[in-house]
Protein backbone atom coordinates (compact mmCIF):
# COMPACT_ATOMS: atom_id res chain seq x y z
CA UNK A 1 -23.06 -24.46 -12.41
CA UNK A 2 -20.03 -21.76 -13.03
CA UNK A 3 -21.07 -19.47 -15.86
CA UNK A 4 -19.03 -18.29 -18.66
CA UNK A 5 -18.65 -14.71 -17.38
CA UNK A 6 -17.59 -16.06 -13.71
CA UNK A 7 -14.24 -17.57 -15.65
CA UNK A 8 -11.21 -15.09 -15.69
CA UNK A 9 -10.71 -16.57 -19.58
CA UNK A 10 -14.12 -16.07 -20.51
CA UNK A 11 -13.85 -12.48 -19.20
CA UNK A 12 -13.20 -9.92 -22.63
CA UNK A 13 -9.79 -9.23 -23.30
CA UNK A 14 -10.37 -5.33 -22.51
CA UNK A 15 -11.60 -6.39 -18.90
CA UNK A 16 -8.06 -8.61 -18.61
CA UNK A 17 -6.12 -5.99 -19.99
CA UNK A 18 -7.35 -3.74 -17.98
CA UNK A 19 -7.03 -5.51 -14.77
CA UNK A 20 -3.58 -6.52 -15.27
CA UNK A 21 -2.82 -2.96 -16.00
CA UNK A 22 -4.54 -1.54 -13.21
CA UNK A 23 -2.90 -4.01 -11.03
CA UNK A 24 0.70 -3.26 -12.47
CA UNK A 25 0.56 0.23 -11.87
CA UNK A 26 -1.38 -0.55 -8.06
CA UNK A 27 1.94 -2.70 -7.59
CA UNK A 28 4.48 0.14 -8.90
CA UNK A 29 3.00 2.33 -6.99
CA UNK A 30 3.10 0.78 -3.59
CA UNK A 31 6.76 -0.15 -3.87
CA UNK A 32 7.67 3.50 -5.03
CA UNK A 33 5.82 4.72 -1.92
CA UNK A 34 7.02 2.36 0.18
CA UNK A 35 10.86 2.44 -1.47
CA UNK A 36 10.99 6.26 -1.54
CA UNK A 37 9.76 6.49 2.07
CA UNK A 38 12.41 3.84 3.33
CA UNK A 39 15.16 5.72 1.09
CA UNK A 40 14.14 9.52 2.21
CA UNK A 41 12.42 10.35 5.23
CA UNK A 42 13.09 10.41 8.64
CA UNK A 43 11.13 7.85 10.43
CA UNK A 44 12.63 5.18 8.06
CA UNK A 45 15.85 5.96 9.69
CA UNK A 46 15.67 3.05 12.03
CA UNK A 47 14.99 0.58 9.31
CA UNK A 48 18.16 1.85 7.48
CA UNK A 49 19.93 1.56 10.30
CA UNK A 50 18.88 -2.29 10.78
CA UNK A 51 19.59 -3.05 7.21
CA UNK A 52 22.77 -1.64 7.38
CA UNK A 53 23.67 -3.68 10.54
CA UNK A 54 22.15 -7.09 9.18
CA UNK A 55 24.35 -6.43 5.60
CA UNK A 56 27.74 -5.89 8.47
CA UNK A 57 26.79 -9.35 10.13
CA UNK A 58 26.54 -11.20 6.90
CA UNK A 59 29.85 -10.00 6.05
CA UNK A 60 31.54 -10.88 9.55
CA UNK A 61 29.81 -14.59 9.47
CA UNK A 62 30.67 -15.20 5.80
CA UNK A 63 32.38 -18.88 5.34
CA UNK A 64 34.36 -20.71 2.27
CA UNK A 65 31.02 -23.45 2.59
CA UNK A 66 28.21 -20.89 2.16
CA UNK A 67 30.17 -18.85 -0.01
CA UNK A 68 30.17 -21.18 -2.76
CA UNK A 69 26.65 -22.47 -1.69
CA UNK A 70 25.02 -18.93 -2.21
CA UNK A 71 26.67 -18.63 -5.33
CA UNK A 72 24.03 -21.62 -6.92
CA UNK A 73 21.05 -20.24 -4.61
CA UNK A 74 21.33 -17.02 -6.34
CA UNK A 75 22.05 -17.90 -9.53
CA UNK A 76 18.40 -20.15 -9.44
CA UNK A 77 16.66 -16.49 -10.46
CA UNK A 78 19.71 -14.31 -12.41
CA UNK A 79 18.33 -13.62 -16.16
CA UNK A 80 19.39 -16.71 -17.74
CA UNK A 81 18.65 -19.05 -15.44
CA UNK A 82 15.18 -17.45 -14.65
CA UNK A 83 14.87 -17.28 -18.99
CA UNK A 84 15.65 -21.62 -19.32
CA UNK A 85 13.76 -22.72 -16.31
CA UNK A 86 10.75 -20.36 -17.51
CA UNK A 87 10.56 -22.01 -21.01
CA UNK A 88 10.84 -25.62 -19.15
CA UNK A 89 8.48 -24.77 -17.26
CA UNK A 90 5.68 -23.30 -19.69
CA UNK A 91 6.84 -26.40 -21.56
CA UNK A 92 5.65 -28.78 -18.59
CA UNK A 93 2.45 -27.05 -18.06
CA UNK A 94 1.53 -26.99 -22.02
CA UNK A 95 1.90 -30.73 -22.13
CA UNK A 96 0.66 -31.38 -18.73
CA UNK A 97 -2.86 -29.15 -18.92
CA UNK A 98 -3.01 -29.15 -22.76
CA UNK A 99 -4.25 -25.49 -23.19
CA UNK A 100 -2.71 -22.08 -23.43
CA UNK A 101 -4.10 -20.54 -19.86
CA UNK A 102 -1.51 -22.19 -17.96
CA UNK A 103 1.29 -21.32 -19.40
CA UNK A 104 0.29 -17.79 -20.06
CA UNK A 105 -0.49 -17.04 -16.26
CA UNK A 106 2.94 -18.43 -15.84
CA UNK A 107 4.94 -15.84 -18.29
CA UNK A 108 2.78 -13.30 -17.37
CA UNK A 109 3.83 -13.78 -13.97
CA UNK A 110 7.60 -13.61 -14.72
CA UNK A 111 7.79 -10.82 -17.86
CA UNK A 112 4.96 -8.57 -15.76
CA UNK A 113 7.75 -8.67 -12.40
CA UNK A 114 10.68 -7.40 -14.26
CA UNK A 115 8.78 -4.59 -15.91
CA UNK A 116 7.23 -3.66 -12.33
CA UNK A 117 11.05 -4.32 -11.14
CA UNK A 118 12.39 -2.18 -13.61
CA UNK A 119 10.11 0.81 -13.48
CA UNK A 120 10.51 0.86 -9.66
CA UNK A 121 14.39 0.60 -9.36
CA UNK A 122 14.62 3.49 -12.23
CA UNK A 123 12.33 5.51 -9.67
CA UNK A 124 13.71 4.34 -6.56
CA UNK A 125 17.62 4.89 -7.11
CA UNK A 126 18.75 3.03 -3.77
CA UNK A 127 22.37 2.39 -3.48
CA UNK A 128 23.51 -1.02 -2.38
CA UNK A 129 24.97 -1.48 0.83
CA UNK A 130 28.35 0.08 1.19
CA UNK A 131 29.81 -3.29 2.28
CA UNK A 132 32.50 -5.95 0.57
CA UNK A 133 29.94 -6.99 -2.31
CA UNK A 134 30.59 -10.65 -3.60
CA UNK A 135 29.19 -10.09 -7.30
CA UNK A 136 29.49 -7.50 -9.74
CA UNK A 137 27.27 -4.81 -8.82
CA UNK A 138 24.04 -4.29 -11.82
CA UNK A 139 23.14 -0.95 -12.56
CA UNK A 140 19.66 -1.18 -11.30
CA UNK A 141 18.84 0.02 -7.67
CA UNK A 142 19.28 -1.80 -4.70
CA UNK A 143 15.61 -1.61 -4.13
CA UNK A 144 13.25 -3.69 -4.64
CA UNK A 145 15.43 -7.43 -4.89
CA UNK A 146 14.99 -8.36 -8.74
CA UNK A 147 16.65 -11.53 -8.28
CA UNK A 148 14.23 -12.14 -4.89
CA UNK A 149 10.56 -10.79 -6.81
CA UNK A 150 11.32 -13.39 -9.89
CA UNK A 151 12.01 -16.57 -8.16
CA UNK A 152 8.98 -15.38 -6.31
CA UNK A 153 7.20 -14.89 -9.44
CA UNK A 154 8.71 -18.00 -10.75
CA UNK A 155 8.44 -20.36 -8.68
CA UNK A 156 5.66 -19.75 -6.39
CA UNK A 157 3.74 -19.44 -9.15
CA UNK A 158 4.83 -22.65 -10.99
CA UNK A 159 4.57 -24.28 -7.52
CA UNK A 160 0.73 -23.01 -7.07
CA UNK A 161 -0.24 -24.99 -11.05
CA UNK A 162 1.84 -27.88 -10.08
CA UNK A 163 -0.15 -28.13 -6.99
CA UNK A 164 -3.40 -27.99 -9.38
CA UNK A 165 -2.28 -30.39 -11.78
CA UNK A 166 -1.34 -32.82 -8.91
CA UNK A 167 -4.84 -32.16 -7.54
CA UNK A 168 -6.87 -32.83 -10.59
CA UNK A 169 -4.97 -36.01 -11.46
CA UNK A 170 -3.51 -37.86 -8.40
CA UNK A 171 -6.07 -36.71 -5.97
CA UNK A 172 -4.87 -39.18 -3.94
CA UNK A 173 -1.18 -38.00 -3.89
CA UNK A 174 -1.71 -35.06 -1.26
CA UNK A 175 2.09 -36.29 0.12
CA UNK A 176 3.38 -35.29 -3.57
CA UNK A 177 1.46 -32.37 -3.90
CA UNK A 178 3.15 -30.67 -0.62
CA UNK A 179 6.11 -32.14 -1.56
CA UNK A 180 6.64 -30.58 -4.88
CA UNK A 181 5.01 -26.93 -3.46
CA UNK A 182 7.51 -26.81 -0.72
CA UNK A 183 10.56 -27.34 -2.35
CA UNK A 184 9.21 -25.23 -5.24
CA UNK A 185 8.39 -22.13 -2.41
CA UNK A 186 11.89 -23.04 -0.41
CA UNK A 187 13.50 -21.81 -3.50
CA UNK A 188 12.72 -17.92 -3.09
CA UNK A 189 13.71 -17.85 0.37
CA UNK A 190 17.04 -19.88 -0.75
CA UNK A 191 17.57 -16.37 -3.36
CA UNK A 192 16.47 -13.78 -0.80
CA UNK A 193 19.09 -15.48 1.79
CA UNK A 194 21.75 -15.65 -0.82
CA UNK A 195 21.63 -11.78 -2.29
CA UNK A 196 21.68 -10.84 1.84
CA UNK A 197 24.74 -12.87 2.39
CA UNK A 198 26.44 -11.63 -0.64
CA UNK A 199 25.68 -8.28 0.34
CA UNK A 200 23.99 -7.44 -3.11
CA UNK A 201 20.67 -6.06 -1.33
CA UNK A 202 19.66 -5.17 2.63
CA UNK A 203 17.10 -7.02 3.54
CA UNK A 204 14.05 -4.43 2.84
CA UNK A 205 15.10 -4.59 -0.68
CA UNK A 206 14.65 -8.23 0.04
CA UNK A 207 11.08 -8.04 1.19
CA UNK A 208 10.44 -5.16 -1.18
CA UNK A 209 11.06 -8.07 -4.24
CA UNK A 210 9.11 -10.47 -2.55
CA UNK A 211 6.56 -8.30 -2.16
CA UNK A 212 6.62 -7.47 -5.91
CA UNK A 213 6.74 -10.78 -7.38
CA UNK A 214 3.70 -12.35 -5.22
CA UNK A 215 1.47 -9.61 -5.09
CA UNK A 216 1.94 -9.36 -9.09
CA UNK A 217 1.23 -13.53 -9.38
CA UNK A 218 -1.41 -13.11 -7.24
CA UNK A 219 -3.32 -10.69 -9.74
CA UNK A 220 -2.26 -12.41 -12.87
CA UNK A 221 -3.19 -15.90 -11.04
CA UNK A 222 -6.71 -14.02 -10.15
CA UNK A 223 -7.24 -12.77 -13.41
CA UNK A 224 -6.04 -15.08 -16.04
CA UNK A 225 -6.20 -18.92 -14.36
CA UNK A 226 -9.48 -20.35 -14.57
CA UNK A 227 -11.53 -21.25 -11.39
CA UNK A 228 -12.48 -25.11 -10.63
CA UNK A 229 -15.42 -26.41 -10.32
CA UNK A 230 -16.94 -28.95 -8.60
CA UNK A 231 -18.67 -31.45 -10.60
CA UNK A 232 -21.75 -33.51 -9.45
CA UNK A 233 -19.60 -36.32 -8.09
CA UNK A 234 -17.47 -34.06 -5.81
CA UNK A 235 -14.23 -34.09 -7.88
CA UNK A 236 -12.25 -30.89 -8.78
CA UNK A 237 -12.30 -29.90 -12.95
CA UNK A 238 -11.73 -26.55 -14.86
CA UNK A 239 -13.51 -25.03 -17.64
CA UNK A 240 -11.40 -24.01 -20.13
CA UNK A 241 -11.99 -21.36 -23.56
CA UNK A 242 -12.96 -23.54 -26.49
């Protein structure tokens, strides 16, 4: 039997806060170290050097087709987009679960990667690459990807409670289940590729985002998403708060 204190919405809200805190600042701090060290030392020279060279080959390969093509892939994370498909989304899981947890890991997820975004490109200052740009350049740093960390936060994220939901009621469904988490996780990788060929971010900025959005879903999944159990029968439930 799970008791209360083993589920993350059972824990007291000073423990939550002050995990998703602790976390936030764990994550800020890692991409600082890792941006700064990439931007300004020596033995990241090689990497800049290969980012460099990767943003000069998108450029040189660019075509009419995958112009227009990355102009939809990264537009599935830019604010607005991101800000509709977020509300769907927590719109989905409210009707689908019936309960706030869901749909609270889910915002968390998003709103908690731009702030960590946003703190570390204000710290970071990376320029972007000094190539023909296809968009209108943001005044944030090239490092970490902000488009790349929210579809990660996004998505993945929305993929991991679809893939819940799908297990609790259509156990038998595993086909849909891996279905609707691939295409769901195909969609990051769909951004990070677009910003790269558009030459709006190398691709360590690229990883750096990636990095960002998952590691931050991965804490607010940890913390805030209850844990199922099994029950005497062998099938999956959750407890949820009362």
């Amino acid at each position: 039997m799970t008791r209360p204190s083993d589920v993350p919405g059972h824990r007291p809200w000073g423990v939550v806060a002050g995990r998703l805190l602790g976390g936030a600042v764990v994550v800020y701090l890692a991409l600082v170290a890792a941006g700064l060290t990439l931007t300004h030392t020596a033995l990241a020279a090689p990497l800049r050097t290969a980012d460099l060279s990767a943003s000069s080959w998108f450029v040189a390969h660019r075509t009419p087709t995958m112009d227009l093509w990355t102009v939809y892939c990264s537009g599935l994370s830019n604010t607005n987009t991101a800000i509709v498909v977020a509300v769907l989304m927590v719109a989905v899981l409210a009707l689908g679960f019936r309960r706030w947890q869901e749909p609270v890991v889910l915002a968390a997820a998003l709103l908690g990667e731009l702030f960590i975004f946003l703190l570390v490109t204000a710290t970071v200052h990376r320029p972007r690459p000094p190539v023909g740009r296809m968009d209108p350049a943001p005044p944030t740093s090239s490092f970490p990807s902000g488009h790349t960390g929210a579809a990660v936060a996004l998505y993945v994220t929305f993929a991991l409670l679809a893939w819940r939901y799908l297990a609790q009621h259509l156990p038998d469904l595993q086909w849909l289940r891996v279905t609707v988490a691939a295409a769901l996780v195909v969609l990051p990788v769909l951004v990070g590729y677009s910003r790269l060929y558009r030459a709006m971010h190398y691709p360590t900025d690229v990883v750096g985002g990636a990095l960002a959005g998952g590691l931050w879903a991965a804490i607010v999944v940890t913390t805030l998403l209850p844990r199922p159990t099994r029950t005497s029968t062998g099938t999956s439930t959750v407890t949820a708060d009362a």
